[in-house]
C-alpha atoms as a PDB file:
ATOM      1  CA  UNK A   1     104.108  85.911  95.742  1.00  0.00           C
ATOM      2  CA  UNK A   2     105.528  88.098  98.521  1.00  0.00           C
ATOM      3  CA  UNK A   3     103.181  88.409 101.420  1.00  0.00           C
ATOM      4  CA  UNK A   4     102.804  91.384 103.605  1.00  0.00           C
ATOM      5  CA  UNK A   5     101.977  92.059 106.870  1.00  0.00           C
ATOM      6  CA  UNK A   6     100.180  95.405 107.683  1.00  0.00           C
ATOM      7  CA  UNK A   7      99.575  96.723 111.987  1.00  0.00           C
ATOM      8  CA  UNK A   8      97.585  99.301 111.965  1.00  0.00           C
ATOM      9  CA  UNK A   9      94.670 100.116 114.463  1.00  0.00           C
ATOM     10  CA  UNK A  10      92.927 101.824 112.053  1.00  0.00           C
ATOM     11  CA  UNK A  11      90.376  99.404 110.053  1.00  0.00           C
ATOM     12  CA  UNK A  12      89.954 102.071 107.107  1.00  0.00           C
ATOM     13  CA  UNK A  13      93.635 102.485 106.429  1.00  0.00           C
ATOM     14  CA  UNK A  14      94.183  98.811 106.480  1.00  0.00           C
ATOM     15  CA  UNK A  15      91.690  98.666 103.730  1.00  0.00           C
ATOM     16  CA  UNK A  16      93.052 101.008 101.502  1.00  0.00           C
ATOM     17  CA  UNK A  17      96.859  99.480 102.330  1.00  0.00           C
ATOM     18  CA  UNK A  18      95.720  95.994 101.436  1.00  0.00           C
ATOM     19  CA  UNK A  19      93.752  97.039  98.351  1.00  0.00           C
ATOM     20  CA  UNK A  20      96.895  98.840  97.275  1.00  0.00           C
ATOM     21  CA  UNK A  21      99.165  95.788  97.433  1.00  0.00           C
ATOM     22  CA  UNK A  22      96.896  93.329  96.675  1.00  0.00           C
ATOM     23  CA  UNK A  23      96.416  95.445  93.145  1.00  0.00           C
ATOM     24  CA  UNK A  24     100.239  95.437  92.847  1.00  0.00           C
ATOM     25  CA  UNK A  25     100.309  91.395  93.637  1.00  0.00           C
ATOM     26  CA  UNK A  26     101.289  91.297  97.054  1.00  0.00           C
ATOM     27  CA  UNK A  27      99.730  88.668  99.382  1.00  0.00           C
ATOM     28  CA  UNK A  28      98.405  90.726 102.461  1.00  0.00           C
ATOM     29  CA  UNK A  29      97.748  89.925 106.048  1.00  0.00           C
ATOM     30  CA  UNK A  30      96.601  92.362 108.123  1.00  0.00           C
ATOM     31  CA  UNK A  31      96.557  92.772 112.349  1.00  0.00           C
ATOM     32  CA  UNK A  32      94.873  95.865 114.550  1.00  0.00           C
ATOM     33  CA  UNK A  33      96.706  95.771 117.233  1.00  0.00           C
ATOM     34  CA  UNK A  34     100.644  95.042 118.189  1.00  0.00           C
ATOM     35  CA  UNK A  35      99.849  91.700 119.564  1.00  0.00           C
ATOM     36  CA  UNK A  36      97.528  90.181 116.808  1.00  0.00           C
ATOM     37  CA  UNK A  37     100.687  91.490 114.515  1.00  0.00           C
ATOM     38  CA  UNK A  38     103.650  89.938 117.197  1.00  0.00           C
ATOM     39  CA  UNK A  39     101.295  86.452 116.518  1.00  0.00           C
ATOM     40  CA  UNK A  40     100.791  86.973 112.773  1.00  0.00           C
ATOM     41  CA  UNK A  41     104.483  87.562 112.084  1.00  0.00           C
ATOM     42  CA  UNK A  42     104.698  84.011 113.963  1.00  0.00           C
ATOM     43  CA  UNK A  43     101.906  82.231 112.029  1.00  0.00           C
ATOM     44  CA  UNK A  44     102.737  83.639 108.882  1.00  0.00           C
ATOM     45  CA  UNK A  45     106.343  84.407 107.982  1.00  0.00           C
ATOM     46  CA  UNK A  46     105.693  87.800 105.912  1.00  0.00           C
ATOM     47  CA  UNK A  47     108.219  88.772 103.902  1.00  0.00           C
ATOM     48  CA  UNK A  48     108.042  92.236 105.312  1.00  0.00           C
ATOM     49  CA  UNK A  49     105.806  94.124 107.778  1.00  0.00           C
ATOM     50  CA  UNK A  50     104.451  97.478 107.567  1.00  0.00           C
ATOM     51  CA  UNK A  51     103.896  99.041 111.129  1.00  0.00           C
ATOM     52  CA  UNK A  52     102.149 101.863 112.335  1.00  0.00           C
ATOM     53  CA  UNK A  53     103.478 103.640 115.428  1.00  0.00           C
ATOM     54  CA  UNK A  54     100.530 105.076 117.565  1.00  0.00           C
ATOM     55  CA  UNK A  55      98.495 101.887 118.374  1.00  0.00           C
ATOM     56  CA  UNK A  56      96.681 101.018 121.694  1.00  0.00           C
ATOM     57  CA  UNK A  57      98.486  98.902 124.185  1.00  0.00           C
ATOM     58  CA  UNK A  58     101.861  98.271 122.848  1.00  0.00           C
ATOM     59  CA  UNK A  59     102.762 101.035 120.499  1.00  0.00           C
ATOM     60  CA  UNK A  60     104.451 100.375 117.099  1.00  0.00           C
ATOM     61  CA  UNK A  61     108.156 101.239 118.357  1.00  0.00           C
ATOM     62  CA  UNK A  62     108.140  98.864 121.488  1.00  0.00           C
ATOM     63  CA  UNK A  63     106.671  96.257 118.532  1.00  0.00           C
ATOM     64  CA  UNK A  64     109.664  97.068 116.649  1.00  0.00           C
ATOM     65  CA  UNK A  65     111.728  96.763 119.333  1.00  0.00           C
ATOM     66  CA  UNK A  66     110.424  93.162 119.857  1.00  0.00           C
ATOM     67  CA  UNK A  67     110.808  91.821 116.456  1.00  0.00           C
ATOM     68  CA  UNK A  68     114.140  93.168 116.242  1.00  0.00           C
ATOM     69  CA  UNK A  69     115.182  91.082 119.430  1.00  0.00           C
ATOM     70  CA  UNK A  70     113.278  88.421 118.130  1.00  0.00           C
ATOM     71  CA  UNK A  71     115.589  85.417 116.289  1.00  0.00           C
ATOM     72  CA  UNK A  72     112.514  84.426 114.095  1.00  0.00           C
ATOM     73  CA  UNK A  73     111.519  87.816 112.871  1.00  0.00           C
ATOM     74  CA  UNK A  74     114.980  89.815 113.030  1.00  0.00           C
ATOM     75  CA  UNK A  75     115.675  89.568 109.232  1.00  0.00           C
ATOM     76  CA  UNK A  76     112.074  91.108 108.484  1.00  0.00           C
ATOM     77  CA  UNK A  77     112.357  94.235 107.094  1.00  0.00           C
ATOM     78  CA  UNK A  78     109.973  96.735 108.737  1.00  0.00           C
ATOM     79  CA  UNK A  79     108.715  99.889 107.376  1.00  0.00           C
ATOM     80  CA  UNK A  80     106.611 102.084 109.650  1.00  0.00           C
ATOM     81  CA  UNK A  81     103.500 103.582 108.410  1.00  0.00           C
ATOM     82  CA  UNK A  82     102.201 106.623 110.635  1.00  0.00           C
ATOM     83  CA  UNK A  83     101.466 110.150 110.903  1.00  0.00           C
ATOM     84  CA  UNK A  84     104.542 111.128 112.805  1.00  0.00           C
ATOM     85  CA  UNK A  85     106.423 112.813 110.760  1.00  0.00           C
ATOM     86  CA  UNK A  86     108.888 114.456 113.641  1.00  0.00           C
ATOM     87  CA  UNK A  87     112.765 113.754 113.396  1.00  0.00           C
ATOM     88  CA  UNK A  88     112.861 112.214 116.806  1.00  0.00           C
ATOM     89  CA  UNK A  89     110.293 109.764 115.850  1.00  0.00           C
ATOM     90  CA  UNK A  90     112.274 108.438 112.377  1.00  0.00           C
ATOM     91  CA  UNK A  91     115.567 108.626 113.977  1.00  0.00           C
ATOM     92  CA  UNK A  92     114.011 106.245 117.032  1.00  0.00           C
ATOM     93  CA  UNK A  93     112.666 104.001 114.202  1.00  0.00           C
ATOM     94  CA  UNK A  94     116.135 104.282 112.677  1.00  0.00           C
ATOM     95  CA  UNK A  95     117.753 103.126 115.669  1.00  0.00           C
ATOM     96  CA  UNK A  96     115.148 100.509 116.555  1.00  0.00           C
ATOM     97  CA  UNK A  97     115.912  98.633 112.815  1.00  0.00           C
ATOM     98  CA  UNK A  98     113.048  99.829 110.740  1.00  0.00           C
ATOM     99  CA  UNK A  99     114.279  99.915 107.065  1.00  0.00           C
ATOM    100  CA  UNK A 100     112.060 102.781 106.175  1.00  0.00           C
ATOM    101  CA  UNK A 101     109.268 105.709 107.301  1.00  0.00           C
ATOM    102  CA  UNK A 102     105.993 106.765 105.265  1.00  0.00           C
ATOM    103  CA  UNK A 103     104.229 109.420 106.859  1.00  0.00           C
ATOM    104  CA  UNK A 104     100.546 109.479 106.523  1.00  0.00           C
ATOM    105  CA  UNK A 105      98.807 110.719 104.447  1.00  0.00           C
ATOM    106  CA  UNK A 106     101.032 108.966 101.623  1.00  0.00           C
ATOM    107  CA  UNK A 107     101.349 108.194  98.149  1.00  0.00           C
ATOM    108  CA  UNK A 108     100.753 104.827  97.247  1.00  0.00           C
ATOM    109  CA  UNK A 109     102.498 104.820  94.293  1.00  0.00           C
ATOM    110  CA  UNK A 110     105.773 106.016  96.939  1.00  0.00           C
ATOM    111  CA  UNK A 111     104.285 103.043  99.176  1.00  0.00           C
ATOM    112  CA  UNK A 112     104.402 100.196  96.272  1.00  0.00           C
ATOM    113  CA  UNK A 113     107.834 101.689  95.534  1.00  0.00           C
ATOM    114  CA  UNK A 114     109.366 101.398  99.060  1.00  0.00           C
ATOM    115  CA  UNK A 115     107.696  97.585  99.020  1.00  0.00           C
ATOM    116  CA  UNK A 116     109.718  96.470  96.154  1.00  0.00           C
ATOM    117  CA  UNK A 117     112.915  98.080  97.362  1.00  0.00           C
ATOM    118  CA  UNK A 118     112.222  95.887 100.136  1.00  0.00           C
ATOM    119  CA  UNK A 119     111.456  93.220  98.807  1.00  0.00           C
ATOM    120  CA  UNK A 120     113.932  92.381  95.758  1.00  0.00           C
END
């Protein structure tokens, strides 16, 4: 079973993400804030992480930017999850390594899809 891990600071959105996967038969972890995620992704080894970008503290792209110097999490493919939908935002994601970009409000059937194309 793959397991996920989902950053987001909002609790009610991390619900609905892990009810989502977990119904599709994902294993799901979840963190509220860019450093409970940086430790997760240590203590857990997901298989991929899905990362929101406006967060408190460290925002999502300087957490990308981290796990895409990082040796241990490098090969994790990260999609970000967030309401940005503005080309300068994906094309920073783009250049930071994310594999993908949903923008909020999304369709999970879109989100399930972009997890196994991820994940095979």
């Amino acid at each position: 079973m793959s397991k996920i891990l989902v950053i987001d600071d909002e609790e009610d959105l991390l619900d609905l993400v892990t009810v989502r996967l977990e119904a599709a038969g994902y294993k799901v972890i979840s963190a509220s804030s860019s450093q409970e995620g940086l430790e997760k992704v240590h203590q857990e080894k997901p298989d991929l992480v899905l990362l929101d970008v406006m967060m408190p503290g460290i925002d999502g792209f300087e957490l990308l930017r981290r796990l895409k110097d990082d040796p241990d999490a490098k090969y994790i493919p990260i999609i970000m999850l967030t309401c940005r939908g503005d080309s300068e935002s994906i094309f920073k994601a783009e250049d930071l390594g994310a594999k993908d970009y949903i923008i909020k409000p999304f369709d999970s059937k879109e989100l399930i899809g972009l997890v196994e194309k991820y994940l095979i």
